[in-house]
N, C-alpha and C. Protein backbone atom coordinates (compact mmCIF):
# COMPACT_ATOMS: atom_id res chain seq x y z
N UNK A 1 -11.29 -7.19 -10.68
CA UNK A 1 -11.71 -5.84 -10.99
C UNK A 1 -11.22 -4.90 -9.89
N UNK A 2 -10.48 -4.02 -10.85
CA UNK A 2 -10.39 -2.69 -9.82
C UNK A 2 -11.05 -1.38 -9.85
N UNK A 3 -11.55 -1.34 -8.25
CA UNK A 3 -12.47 0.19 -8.72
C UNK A 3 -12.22 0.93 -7.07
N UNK A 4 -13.23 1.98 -7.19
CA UNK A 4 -13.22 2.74 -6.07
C UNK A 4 -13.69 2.03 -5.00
N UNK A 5 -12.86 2.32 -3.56
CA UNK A 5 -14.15 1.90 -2.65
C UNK A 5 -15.51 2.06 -2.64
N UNK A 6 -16.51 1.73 -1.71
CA UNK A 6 -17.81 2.03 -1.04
C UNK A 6 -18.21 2.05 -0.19
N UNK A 7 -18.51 2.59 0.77
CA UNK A 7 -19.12 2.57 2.21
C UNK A 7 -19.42 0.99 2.73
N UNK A 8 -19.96 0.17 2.12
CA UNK A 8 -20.16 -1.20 2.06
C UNK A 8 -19.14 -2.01 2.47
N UNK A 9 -18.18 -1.98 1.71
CA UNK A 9 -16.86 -2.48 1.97
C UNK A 9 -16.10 -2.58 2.67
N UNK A 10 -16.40 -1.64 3.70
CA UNK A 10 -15.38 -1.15 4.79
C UNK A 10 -15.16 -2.31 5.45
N UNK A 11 -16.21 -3.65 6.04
CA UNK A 11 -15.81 -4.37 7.26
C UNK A 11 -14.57 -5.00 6.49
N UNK A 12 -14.89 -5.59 5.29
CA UNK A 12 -13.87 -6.31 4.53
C UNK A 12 -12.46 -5.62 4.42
N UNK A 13 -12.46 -4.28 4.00
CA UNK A 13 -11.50 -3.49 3.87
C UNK A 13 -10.66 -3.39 5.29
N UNK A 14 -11.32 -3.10 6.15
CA UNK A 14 -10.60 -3.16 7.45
C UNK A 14 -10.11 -4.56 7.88
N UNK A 15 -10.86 -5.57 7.91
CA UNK A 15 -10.37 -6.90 8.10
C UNK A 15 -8.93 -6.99 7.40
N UNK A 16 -9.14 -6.68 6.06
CA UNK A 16 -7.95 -6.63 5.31
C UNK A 16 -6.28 -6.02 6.06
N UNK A 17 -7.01 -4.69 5.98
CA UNK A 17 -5.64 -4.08 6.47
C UNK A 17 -5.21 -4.16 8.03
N UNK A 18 -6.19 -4.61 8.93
CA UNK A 18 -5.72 -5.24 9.81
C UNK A 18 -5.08 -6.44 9.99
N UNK A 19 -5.18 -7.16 9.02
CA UNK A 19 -4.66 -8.64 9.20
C UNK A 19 -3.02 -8.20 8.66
N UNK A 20 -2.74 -7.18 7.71
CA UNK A 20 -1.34 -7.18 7.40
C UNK A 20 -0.57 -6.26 8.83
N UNK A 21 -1.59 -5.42 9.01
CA UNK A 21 -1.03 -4.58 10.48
C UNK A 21 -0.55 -5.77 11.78
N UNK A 22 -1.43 -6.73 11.93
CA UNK A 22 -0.97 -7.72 12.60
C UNK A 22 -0.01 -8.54 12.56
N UNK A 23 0.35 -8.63 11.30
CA UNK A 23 0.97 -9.61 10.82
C UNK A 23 2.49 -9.10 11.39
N UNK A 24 2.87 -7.41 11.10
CA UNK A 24 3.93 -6.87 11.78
C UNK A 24 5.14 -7.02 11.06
N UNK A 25 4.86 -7.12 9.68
CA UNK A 25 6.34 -7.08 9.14
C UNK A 25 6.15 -6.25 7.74
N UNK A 26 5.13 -5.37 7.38
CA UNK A 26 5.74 -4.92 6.19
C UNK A 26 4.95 -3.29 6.59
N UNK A 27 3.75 -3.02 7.60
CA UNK A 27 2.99 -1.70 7.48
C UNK A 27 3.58 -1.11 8.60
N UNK A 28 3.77 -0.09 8.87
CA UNK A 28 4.73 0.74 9.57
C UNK A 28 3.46 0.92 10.93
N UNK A 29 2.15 1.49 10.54
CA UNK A 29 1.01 1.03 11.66
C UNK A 29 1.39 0.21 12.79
N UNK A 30 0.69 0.34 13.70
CA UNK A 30 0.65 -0.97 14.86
C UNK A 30 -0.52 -0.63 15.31
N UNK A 31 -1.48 -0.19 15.33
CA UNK A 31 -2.97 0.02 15.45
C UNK A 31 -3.62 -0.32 14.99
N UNK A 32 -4.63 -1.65 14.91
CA UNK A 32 -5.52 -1.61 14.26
C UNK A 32 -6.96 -1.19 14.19
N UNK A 33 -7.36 -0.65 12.90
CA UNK A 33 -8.57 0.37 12.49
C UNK A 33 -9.80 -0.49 13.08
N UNK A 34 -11.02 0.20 13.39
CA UNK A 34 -12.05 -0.36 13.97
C UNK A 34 -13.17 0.28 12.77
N UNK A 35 -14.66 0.35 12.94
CA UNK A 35 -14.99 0.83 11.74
C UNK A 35 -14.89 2.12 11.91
N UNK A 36 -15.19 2.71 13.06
CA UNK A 36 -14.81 4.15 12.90
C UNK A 36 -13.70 4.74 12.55
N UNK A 37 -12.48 4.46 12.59
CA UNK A 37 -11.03 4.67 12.56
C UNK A 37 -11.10 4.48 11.67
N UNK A 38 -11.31 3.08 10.48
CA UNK A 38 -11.43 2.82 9.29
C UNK A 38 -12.00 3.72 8.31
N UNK A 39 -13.01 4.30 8.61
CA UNK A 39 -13.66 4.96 8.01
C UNK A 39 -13.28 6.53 7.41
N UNK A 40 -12.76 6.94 9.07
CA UNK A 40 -12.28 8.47 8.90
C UNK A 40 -10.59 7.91 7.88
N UNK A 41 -10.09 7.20 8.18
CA UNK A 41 -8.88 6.55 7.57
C UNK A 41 -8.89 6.73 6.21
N UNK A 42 -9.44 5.73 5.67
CA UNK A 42 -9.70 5.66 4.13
C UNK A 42 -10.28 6.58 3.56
N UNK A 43 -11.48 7.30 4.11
CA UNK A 43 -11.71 9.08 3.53
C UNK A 43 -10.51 9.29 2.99
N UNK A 44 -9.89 9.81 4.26
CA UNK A 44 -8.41 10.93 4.21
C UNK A 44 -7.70 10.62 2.85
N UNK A 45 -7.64 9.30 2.40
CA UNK A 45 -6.77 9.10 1.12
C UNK A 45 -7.30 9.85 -0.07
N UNK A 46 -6.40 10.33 -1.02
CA UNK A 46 -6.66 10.97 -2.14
C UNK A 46 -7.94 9.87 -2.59
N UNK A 47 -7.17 8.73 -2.80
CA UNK A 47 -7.66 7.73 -3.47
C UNK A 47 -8.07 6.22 -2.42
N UNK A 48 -9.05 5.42 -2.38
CA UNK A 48 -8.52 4.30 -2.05
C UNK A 48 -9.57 3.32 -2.68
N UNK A 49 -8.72 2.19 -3.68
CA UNK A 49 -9.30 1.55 -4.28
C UNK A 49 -8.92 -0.08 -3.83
N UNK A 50 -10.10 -0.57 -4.22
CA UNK A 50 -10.26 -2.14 -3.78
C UNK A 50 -10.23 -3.03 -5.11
N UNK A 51 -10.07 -4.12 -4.60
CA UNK A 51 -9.63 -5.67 -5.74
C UNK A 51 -11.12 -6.22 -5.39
N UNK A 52 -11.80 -6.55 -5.85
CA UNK A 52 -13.02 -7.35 -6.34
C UNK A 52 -12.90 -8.60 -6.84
N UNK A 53 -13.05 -10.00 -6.28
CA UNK A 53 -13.68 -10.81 -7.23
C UNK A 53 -15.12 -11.80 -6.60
N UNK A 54 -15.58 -12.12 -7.57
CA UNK A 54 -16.50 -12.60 -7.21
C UNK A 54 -17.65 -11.94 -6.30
N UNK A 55 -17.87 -10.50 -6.28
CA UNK A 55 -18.59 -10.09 -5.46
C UNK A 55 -17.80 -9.84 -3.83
N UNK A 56 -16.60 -10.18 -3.79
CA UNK A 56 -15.96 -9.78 -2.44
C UNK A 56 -14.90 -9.23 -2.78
N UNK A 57 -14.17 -7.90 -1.84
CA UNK A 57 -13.30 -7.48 -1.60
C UNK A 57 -12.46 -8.69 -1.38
N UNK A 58 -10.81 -8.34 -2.19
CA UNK A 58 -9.65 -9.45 -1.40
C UNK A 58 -8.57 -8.69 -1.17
N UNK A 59 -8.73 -7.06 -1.68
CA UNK A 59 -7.15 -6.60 -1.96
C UNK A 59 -8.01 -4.79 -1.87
N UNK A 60 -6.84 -3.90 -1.42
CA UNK A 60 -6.82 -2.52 -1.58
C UNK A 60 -5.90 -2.01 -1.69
N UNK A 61 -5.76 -0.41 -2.03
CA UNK A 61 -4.76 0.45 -1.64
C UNK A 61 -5.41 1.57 -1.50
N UNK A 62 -4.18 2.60 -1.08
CA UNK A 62 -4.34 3.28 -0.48
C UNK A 62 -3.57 4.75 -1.31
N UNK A 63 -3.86 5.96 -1.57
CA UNK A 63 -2.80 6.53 -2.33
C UNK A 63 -3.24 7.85 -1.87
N UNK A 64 -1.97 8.57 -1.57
CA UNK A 64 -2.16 10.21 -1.00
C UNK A 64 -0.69 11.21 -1.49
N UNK A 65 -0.49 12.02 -0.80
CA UNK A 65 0.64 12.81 -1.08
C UNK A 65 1.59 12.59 -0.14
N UNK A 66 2.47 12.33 -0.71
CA UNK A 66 3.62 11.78 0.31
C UNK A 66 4.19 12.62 1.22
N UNK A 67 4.35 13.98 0.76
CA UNK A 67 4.64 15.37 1.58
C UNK A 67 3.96 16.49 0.77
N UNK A 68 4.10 17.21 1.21
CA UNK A 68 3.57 19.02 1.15
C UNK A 68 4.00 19.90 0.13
N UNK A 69 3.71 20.98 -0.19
CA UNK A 69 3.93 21.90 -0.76
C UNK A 69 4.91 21.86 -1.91
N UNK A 70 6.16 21.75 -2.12
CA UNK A 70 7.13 21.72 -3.52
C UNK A 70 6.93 20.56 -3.85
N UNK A 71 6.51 19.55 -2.72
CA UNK A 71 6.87 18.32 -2.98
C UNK A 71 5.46 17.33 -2.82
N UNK A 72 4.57 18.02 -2.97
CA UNK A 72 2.98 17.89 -3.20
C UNK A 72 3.16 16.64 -4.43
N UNK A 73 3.50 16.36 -5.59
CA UNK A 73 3.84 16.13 -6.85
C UNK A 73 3.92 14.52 -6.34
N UNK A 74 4.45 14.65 -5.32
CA UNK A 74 5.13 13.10 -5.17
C UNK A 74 4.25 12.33 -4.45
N UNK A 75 3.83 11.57 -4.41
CA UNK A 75 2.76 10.65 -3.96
C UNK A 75 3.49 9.48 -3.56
N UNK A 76 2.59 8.78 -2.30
CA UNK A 76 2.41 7.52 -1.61
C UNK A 76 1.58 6.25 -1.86
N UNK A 77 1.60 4.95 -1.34
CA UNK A 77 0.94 4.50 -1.48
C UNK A 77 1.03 3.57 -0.81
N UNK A 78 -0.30 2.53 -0.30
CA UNK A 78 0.22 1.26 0.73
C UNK A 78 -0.76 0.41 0.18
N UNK A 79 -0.57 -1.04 0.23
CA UNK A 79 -1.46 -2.19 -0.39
C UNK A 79 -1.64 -3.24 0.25
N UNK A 80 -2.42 -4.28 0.42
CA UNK A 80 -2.85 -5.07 1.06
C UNK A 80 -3.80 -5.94 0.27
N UNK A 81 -3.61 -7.23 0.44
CA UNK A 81 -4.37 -8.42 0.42
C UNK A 81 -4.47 -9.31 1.03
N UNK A 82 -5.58 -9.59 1.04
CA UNK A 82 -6.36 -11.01 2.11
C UNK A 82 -5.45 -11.97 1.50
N UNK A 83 -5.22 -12.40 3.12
CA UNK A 83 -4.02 -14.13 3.26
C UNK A 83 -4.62 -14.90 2.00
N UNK A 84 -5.52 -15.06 1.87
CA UNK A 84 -6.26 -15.88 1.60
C UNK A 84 -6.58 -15.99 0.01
N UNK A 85 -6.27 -14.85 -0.51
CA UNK A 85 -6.13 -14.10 -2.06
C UNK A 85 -4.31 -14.17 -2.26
N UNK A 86 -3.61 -14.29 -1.62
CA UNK A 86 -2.49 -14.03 -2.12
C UNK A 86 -1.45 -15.08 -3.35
N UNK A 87 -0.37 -14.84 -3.75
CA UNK A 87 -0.12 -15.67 -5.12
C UNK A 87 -1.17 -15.43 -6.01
N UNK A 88 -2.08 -14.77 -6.37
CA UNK A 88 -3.27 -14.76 -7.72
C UNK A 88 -2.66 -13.20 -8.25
N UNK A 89 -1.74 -12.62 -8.15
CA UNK A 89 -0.90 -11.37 -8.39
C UNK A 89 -2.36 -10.48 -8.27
N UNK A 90 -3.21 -9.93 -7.73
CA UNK A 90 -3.76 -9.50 -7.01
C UNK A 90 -2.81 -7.80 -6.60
N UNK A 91 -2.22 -8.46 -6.17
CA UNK A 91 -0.86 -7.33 -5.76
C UNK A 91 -0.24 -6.42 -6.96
N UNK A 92 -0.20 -6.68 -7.87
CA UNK A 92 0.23 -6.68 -8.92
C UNK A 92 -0.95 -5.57 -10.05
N UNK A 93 -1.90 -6.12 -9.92
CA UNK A 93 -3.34 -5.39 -10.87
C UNK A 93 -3.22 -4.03 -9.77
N UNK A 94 -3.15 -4.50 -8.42
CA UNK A 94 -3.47 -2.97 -7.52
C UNK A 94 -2.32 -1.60 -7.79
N UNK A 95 -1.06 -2.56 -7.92
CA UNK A 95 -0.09 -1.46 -8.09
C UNK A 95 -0.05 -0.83 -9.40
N UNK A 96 -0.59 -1.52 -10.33
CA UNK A 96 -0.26 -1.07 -11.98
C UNK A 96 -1.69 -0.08 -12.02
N UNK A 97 -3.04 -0.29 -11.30
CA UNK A 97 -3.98 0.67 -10.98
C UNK A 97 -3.68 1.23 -10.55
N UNK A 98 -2.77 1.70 -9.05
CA UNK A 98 -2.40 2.98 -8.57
C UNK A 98 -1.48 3.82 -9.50
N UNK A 99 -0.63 3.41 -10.00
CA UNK A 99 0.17 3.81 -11.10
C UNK A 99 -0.22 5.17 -11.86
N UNK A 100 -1.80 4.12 -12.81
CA UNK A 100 -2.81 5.14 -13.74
C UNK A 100 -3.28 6.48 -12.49
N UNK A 101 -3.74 5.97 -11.61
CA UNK A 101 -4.63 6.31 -10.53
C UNK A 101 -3.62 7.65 -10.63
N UNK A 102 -2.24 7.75 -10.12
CA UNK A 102 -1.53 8.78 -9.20
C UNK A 102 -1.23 9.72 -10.22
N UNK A 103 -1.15 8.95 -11.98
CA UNK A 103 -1.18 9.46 -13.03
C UNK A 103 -2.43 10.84 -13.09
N UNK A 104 -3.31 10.36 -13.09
CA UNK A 104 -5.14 10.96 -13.42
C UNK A 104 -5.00 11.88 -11.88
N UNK A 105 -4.91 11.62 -10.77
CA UNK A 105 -4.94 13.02 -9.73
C UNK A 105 -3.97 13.71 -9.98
N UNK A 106 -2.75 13.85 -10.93
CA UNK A 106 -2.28 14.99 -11.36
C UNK A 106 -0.74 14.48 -10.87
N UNK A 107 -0.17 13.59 -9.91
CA UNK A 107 1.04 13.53 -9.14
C UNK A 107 2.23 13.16 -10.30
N UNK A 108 3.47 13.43 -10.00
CA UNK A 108 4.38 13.24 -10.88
C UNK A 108 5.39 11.41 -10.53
N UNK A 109 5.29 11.85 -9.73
CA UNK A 109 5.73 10.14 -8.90
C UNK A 109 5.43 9.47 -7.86
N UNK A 110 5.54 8.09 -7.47
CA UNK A 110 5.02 7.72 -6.75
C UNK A 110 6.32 6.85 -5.84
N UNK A 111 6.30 7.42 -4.63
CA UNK A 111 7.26 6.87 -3.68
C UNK A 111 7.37 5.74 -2.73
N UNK A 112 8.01 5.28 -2.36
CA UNK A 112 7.50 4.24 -1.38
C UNK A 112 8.47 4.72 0.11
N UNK A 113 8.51 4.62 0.73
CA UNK A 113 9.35 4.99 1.55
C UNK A 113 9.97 3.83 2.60
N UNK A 114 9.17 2.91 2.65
CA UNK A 114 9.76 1.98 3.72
C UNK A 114 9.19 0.67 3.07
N UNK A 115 9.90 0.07 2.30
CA UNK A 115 9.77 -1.16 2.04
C UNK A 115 10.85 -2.22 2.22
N UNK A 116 10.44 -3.01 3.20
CA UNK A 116 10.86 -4.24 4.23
C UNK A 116 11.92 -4.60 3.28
N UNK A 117 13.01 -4.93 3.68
CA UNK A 117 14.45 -5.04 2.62
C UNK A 117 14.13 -6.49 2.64
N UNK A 118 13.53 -7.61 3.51
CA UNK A 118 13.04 -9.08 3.33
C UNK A 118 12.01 -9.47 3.11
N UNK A 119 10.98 -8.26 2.54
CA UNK A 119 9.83 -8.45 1.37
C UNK A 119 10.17 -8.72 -0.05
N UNK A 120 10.71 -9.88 -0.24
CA UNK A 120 11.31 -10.12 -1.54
C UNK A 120 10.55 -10.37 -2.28
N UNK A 121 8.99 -10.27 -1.81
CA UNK A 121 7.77 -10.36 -3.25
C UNK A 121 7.39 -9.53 -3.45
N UNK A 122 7.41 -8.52 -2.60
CA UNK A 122 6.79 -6.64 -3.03
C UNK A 122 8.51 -5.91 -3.61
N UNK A 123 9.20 -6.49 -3.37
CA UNK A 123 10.43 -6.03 -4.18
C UNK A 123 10.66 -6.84 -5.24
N UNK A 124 9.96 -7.65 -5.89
CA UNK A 124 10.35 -8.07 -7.22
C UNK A 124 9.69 -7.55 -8.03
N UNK A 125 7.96 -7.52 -7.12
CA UNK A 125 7.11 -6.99 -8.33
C UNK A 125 7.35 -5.28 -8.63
N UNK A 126 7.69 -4.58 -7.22
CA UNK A 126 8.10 -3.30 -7.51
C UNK A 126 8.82 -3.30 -8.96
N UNK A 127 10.14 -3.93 -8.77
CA UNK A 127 11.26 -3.77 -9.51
C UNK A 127 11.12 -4.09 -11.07
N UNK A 128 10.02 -5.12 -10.73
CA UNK A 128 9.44 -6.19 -12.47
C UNK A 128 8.95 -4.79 -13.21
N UNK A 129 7.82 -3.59 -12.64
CA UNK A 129 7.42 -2.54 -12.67
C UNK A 129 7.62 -1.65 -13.37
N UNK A 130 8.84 -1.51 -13.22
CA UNK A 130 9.79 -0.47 -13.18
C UNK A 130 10.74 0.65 -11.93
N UNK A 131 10.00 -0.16 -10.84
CA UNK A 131 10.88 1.00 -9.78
C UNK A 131 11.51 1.09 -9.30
N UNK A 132 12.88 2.25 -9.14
CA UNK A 132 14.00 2.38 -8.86
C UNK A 132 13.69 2.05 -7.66
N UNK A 133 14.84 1.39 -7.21
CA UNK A 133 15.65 1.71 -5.54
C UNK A 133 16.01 2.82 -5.07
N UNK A 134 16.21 3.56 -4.06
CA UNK A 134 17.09 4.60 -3.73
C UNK A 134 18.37 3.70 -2.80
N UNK A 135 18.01 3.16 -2.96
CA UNK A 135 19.44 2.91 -1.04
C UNK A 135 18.82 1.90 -0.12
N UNK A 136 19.02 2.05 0.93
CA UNK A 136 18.74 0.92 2.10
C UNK A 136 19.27 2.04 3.16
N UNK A 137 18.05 1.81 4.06
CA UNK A 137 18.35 2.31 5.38
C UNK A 137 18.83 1.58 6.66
N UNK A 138 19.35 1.19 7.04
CA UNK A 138 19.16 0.37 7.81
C UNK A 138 18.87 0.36 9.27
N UNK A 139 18.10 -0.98 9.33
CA UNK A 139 17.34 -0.92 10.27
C UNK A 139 16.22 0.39 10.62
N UNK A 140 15.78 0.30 9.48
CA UNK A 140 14.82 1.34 9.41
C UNK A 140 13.34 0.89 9.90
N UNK A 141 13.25 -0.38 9.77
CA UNK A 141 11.71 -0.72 9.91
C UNK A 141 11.88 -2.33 11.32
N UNK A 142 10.94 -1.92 12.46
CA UNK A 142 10.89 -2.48 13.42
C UNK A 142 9.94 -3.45 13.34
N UNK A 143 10.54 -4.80 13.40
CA UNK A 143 9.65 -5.79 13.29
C UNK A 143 8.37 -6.27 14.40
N UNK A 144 7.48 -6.80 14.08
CA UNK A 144 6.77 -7.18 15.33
C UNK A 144 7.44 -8.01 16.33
N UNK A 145 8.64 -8.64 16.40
CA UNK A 145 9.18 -9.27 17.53
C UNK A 145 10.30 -8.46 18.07
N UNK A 146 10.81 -7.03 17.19
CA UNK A 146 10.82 -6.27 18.36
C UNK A 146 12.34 -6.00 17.09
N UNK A 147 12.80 -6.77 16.56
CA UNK A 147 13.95 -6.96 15.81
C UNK A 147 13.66 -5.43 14.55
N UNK A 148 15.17 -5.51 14.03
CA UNK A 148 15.10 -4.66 13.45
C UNK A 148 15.49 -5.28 11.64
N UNK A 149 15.12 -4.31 11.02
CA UNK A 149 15.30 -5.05 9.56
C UNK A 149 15.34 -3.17 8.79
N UNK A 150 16.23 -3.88 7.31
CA UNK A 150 16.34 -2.89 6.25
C UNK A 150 15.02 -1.99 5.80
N UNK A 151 15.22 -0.88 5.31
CA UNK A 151 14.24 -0.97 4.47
C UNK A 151 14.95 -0.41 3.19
N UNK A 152 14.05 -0.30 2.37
CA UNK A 152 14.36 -0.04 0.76
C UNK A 152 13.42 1.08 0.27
N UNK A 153 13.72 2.24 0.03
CA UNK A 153 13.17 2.90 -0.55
C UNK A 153 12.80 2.78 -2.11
N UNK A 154 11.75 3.33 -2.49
CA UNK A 154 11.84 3.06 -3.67
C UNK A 154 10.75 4.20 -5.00
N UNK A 155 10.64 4.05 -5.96
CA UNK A 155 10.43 5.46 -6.87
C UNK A 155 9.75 4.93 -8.02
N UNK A 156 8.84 5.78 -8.77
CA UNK A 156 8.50 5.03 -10.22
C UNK A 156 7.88 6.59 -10.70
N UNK A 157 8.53 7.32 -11.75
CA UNK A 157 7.97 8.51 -12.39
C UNK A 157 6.65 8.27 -13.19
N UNK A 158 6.19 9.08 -12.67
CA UNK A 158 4.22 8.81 -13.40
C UNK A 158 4.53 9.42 -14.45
């Protein structure tokens, strides 16, 4: 089940997105959120909705405006799931919810901007999706061992 966060959720929610911030290869972050940080954090998003099963958080995202003013229209988004939830496409229910989600706050598309060119499981399911590529930057995104790697931009019209 996907729904809105809750105040409740947060330790889980933060555990969450800290464990991919640590992990150092796909969230552009290197800080990880504490509950206060967490808190004012996930406010700020237009949207931020969580994966449910069984009575526990395993998965979220995150969805806002990617830039300003002409370009207000175009929306962001970042996702995460617990190590521990992953392979159950989890990943998959969150993105096809943000989708509707960026649909219903009014946005016209939804962008990605830096996706790891050797995330070949968030680039299949992107792509399975429907979402364009733009290009490859390279060496756009700095790994946690310091190395550098592609990234892939990428697009899906709401």
């Amino acid at each position: 089940m996907i729904r809105q966060y809750k105040q409740s959720d947060m330790p889980e929610m933060i555990r969450i997105w800290n464990e991919v911030v640590e992990e150092g290869i796909a969230f552009p972050q290197e800080e990880c959120l504490d509950l206060e940080s967490g808190a004012a954090f996930f406010e700020s998003q237009s949207y931020t909705g969580v994966a449910e099963m069984d009575g526990k958080v395993i998965g979220l995202y995150i969805l806002h405006p990617n830039n300003v003013g002409r370009c207000g229209h175009i929306c962001n988004a970042s996702y995460a799931v617990s190590s521990d939830a992953r392979g159950q496409h989890i990943g998959e229910q969150l993105v096809i919810d943000c989708l509707k989600m960026g649909r219903t706050l009014g946005f016209r598309v939804l962008q990605f901007n830096a996706v790891v060119e050797s995330n070949i499981h968030a680039r299949h399911l992107y792509e399975r999706l429907g979402f364009i590529q733009l290009g490859t930057i390279p060496g756009g995104f700095r790994m946690k061992d310091g190395h550098y790697e592609n990234i892939c931009p990428y697009y899906h019209t709401l």
